[in-house]
N, C-alpha and C. Protein backbone atom coordinates (compact mmCIF):
# COMPACT_ATOMS: atom_id res chain seq x y z
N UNK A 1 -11.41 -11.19 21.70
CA UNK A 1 -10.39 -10.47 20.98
C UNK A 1 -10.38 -10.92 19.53
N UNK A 2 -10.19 -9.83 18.63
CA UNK A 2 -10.18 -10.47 17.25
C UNK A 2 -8.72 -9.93 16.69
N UNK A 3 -8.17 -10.45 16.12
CA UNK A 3 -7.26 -10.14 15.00
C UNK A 3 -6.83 -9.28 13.42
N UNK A 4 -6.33 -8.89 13.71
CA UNK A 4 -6.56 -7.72 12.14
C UNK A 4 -5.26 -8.03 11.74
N UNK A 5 -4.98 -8.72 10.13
CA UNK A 5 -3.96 -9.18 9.28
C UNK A 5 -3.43 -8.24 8.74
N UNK A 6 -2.27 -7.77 8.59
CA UNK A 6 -2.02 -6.23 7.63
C UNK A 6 -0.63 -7.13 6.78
N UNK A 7 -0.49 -7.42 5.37
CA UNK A 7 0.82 -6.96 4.77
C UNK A 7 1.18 -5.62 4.77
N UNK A 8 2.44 -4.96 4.94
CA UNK A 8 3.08 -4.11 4.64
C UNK A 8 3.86 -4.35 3.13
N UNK A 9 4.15 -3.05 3.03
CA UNK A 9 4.93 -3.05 1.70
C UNK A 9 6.23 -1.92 2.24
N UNK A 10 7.30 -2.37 1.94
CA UNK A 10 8.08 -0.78 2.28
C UNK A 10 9.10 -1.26 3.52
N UNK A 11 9.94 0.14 3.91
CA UNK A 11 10.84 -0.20 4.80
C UNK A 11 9.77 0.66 6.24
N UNK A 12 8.84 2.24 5.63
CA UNK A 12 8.44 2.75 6.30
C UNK A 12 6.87 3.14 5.81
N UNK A 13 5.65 3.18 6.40
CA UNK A 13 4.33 2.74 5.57
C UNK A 13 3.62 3.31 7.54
N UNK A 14 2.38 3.95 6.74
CA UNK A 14 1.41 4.30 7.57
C UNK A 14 0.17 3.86 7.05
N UNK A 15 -0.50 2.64 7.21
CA UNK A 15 -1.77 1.91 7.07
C UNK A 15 -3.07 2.23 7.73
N UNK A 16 -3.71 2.64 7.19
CA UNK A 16 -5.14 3.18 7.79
C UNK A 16 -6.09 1.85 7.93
N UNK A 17 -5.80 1.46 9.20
CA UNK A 17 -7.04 0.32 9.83
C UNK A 17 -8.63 0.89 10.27
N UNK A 18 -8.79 2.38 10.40
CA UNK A 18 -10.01 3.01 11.13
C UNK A 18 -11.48 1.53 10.43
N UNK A 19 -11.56 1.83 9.33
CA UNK A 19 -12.62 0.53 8.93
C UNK A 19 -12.92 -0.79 9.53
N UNK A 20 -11.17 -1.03 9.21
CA UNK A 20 -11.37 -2.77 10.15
C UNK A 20 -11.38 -2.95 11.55
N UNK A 21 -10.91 -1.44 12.35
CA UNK A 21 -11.45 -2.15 13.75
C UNK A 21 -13.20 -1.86 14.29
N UNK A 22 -13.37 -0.37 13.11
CA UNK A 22 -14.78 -0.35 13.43
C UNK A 22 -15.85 -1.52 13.07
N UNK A 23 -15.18 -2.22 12.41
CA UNK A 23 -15.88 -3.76 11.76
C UNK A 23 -15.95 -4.74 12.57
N UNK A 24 -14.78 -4.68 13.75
CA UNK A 24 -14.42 -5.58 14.71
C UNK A 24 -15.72 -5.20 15.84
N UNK A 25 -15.38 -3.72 16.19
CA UNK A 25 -16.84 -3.20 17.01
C UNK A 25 -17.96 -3.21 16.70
N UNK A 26 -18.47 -2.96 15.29
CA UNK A 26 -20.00 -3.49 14.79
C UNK A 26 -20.43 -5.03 15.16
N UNK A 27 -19.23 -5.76 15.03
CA UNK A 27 -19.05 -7.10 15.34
C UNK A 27 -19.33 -7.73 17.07
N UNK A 28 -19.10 -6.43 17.72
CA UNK A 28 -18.59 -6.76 19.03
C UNK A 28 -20.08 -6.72 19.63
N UNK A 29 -20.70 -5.93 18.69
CA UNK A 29 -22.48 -5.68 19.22
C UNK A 29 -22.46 -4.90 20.91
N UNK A 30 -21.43 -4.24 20.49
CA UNK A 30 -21.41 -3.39 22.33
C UNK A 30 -21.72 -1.72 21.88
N UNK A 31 -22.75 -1.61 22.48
CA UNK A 31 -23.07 -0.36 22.77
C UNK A 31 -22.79 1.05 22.95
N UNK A 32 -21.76 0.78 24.45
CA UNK A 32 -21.34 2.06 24.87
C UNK A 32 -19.94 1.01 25.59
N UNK A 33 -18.99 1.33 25.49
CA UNK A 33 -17.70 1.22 25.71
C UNK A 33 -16.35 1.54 25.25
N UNK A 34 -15.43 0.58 25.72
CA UNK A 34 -14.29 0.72 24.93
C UNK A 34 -13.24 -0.26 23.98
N UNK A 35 -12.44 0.40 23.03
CA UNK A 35 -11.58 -0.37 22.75
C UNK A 35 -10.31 -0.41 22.45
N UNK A 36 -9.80 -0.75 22.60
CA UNK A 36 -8.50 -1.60 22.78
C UNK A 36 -7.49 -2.33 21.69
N UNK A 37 -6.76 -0.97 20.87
CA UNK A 37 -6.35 -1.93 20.04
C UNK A 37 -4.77 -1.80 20.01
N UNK A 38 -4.34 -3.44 19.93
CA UNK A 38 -2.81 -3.55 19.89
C UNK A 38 -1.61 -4.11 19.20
N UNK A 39 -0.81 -3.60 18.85
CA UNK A 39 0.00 -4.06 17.83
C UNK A 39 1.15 -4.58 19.00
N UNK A 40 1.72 -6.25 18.86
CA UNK A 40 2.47 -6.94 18.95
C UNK A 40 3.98 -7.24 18.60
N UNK A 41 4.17 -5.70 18.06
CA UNK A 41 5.15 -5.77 17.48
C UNK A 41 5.92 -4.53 17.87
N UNK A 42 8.01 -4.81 17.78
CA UNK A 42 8.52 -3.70 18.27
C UNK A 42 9.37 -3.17 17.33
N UNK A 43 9.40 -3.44 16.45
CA UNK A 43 9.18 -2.66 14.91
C UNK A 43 7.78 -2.17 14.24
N UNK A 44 7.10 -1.74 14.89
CA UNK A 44 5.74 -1.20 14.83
C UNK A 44 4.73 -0.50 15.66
N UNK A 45 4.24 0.07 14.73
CA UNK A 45 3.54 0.82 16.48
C UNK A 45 1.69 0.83 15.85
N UNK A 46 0.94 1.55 16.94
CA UNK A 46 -0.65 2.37 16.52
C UNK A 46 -0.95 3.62 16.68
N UNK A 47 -0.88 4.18 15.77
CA UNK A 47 -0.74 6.00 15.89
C UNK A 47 -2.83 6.40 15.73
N UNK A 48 -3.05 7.28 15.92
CA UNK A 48 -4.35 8.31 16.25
C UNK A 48 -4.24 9.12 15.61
N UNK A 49 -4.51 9.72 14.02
CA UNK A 49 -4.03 10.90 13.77
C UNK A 49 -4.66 11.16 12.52
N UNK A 50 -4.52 12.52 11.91
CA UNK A 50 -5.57 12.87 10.67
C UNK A 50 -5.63 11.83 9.10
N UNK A 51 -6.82 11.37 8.75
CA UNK A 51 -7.20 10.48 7.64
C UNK A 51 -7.70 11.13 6.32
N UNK A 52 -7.81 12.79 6.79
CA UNK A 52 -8.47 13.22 5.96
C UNK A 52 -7.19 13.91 4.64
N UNK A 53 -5.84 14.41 4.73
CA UNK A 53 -5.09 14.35 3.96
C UNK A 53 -3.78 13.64 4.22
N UNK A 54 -3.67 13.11 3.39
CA UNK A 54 -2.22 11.89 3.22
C UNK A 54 -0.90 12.49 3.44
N UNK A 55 -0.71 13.60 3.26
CA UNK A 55 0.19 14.05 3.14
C UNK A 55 0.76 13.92 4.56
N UNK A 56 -0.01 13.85 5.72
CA UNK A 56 0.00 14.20 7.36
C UNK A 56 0.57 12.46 7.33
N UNK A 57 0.62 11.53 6.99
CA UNK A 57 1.45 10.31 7.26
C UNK A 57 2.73 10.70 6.64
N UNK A 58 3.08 11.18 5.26
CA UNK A 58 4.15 11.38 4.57
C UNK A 58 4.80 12.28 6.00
N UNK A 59 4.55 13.46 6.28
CA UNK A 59 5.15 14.37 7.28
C UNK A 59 5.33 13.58 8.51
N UNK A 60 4.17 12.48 8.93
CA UNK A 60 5.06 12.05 9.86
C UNK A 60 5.90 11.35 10.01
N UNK A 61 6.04 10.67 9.02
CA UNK A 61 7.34 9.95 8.22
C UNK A 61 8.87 10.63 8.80
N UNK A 62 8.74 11.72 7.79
CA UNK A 62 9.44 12.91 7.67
C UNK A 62 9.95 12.73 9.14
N UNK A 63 9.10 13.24 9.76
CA UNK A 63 9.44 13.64 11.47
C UNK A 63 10.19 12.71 11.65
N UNK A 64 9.85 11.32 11.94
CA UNK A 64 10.04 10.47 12.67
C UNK A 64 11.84 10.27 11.91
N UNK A 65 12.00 9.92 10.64
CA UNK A 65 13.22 9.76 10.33
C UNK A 65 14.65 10.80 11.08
N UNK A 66 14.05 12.04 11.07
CA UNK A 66 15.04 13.13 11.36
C UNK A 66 15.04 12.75 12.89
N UNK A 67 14.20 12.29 13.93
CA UNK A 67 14.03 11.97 15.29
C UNK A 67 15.03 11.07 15.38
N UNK A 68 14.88 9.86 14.73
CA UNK A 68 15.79 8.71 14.44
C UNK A 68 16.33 8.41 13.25
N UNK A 69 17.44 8.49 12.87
CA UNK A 69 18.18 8.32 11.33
C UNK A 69 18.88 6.70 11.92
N UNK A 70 19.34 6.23 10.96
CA UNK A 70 20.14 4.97 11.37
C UNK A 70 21.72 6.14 11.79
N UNK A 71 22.11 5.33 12.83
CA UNK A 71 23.27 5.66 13.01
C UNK A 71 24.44 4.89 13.76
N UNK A 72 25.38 5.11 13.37
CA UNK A 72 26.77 3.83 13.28
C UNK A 72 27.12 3.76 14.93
N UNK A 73 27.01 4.38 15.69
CA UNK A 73 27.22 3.80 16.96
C UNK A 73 25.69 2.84 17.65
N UNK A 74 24.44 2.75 17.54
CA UNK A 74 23.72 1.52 17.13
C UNK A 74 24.71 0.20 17.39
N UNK A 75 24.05 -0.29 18.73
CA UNK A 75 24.74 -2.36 18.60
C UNK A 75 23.72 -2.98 18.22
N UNK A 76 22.25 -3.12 18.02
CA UNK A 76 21.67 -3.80 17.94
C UNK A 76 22.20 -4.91 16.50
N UNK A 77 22.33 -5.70 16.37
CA UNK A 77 23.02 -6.98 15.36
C UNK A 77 22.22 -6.71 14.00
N UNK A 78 20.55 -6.57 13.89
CA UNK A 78 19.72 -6.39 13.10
C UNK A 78 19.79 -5.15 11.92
N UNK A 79 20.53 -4.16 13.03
CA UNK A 79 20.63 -3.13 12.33
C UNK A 79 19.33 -2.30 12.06
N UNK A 80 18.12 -3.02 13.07
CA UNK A 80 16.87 -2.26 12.93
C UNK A 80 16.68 -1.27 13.77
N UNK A 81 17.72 -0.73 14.54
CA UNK A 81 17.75 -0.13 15.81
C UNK A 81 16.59 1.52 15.49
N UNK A 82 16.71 2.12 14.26
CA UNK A 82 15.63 3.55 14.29
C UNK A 82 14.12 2.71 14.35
N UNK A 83 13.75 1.35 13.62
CA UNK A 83 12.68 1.14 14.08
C UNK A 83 11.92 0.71 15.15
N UNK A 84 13.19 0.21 16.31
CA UNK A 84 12.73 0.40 17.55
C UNK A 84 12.29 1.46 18.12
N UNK A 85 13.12 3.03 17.94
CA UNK A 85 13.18 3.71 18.44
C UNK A 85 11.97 4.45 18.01
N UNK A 86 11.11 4.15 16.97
CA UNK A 86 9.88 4.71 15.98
C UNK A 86 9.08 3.67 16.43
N UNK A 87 9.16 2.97 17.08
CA UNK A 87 7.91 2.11 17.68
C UNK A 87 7.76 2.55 19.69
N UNK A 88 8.74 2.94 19.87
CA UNK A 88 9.01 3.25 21.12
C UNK A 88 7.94 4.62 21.22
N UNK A 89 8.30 5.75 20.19
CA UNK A 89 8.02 7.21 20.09
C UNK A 89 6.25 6.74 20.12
N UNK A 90 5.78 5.78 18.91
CA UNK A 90 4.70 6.08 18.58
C UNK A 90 3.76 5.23 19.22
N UNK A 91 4.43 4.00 20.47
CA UNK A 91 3.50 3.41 20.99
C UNK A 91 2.75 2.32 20.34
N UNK A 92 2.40 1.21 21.50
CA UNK A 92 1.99 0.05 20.96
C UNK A 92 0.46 -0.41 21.18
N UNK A 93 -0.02 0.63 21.71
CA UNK A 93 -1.74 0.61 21.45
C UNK A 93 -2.54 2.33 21.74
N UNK A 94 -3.94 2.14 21.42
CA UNK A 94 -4.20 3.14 21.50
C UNK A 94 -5.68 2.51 21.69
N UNK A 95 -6.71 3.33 23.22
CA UNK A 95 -7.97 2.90 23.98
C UNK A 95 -8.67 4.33 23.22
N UNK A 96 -10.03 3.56 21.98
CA UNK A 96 -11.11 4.41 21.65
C UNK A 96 -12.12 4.13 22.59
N UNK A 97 -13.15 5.27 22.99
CA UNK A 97 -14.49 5.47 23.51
C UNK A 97 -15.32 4.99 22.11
N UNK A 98 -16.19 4.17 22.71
CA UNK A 98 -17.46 3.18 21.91
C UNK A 98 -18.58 4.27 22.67
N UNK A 99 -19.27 4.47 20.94
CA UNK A 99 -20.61 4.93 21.30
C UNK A 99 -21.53 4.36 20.69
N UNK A 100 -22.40 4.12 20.83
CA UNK A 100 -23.82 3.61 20.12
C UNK A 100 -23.16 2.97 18.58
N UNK A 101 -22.50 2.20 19.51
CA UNK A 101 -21.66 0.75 18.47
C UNK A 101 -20.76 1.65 17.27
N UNK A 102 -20.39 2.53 17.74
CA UNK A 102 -19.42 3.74 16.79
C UNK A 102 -18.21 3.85 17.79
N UNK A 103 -16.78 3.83 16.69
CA UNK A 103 -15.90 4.21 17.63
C UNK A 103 -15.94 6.09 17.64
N UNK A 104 -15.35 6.23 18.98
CA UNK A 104 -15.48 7.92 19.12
C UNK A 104 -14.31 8.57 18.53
N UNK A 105 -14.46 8.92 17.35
CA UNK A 105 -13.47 9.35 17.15
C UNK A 105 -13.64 11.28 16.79
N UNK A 106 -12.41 12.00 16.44
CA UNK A 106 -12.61 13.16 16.30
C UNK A 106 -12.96 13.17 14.68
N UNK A 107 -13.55 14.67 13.67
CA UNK A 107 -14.04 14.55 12.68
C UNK A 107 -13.07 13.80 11.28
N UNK A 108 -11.67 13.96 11.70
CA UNK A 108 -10.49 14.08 11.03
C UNK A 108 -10.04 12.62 11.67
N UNK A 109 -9.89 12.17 12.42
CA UNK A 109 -8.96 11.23 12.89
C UNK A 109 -9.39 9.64 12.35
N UNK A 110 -7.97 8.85 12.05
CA UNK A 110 -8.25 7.63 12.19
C UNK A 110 -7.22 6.99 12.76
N UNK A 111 -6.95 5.76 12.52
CA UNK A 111 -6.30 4.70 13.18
C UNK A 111 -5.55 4.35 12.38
N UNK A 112 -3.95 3.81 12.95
CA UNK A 112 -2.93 3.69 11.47
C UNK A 112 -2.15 2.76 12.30
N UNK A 113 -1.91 1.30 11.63
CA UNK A 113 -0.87 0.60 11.78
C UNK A 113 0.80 1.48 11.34
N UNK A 114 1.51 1.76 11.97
CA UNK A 114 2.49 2.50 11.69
C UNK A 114 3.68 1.86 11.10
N UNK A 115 4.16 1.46 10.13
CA UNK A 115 5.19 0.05 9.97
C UNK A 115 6.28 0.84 10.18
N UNK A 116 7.46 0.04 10.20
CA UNK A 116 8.93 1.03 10.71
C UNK A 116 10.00 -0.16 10.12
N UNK A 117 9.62 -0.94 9.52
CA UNK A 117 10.64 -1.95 9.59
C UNK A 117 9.89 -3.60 8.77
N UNK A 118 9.17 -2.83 7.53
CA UNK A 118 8.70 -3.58 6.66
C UNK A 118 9.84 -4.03 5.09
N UNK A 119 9.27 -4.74 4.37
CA UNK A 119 7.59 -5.00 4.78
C UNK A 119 7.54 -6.21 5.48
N UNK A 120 6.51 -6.44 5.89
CA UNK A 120 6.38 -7.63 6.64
C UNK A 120 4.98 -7.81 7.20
N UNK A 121 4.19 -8.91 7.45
CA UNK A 121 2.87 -9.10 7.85
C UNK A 121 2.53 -8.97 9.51
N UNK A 122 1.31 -7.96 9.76
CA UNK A 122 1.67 -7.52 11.07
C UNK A 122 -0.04 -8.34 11.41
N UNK A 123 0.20 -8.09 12.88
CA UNK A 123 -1.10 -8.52 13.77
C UNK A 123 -1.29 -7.09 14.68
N UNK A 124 -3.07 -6.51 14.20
CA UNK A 124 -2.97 -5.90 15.29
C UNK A 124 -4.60 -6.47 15.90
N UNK A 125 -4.18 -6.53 17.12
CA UNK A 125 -5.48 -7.07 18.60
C UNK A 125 -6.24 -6.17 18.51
N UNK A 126 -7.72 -6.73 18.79
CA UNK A 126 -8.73 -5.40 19.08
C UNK A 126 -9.44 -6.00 20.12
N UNK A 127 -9.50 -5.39 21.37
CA UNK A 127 -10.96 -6.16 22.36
C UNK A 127 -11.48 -4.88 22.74
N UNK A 128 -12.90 -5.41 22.32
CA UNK A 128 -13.92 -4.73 22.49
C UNK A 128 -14.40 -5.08 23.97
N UNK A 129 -14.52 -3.70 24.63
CA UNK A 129 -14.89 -4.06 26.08
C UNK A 129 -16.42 -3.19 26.66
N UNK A 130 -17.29 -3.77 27.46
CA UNK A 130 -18.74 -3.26 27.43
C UNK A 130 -18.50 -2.30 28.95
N UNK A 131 -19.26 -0.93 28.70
CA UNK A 131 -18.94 -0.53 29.58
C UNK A 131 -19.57 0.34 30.40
């Protein structure tokens, strides 16, 4: 298993990791399998989704706020309670198909540390598995 370091900046931030876990799999020297990558965190999630215009993180932003707004009946003490609920929605890992030491991805898609409750320095897991 290797480790991937992310600072965040922000209260809400969509980070494009697609590079560093394919770096982790060039690394992994596996062939044909899978992988496995996971964020440790419940103010955070790993979303799957288009890399090719930016605007598609801004919108999901968008989404996600109107899904969850902060709101005054909320007990959590932290007061972080929508970024639970935005780590809940968007999930805490996501399993790519490994091909000929390439992750499988679609033409458009990458991989996004999702922050919800930055900034703050995140860990996300990658194991590369042979298959």
């Amino acid at each position: 298993m290797e480790t991937i370091r992310i600072s965040t900046a922000g209260k809400q931030a969509f980070h494009d990791i697609t590079d560093q876990v394919q770096s982790v799999v060039t690394d992994a020297d596996v062939e044909e399998g899978i992988c496995v990558v996971f964020c440790p965190h419940t103010t955070a999630g790993v979303t799957l989704n288009e890399n090719w215009d930016a605007s598609v993180q801004h919108d999901l932003g968008v989404g996600l706020n109107k899904i969850s707004p902060a709101r005054s009946e909320y007990r959590h003490g932290e007061g972080n309670s929508p970024a639970h609920l935005k780590s809940s929605l968007v999930g805490a890992s996501q399993s790519i198909l490994v091909e000929g030491r390439r992750l499988v991805l679609g033409r458009w898609q990458g991989l996004y540390l999702a922050e919800f409750d930055g900034p703050r320095t995140r860990s996300i897991h990658v194991k590369v598995v042979a298959g």
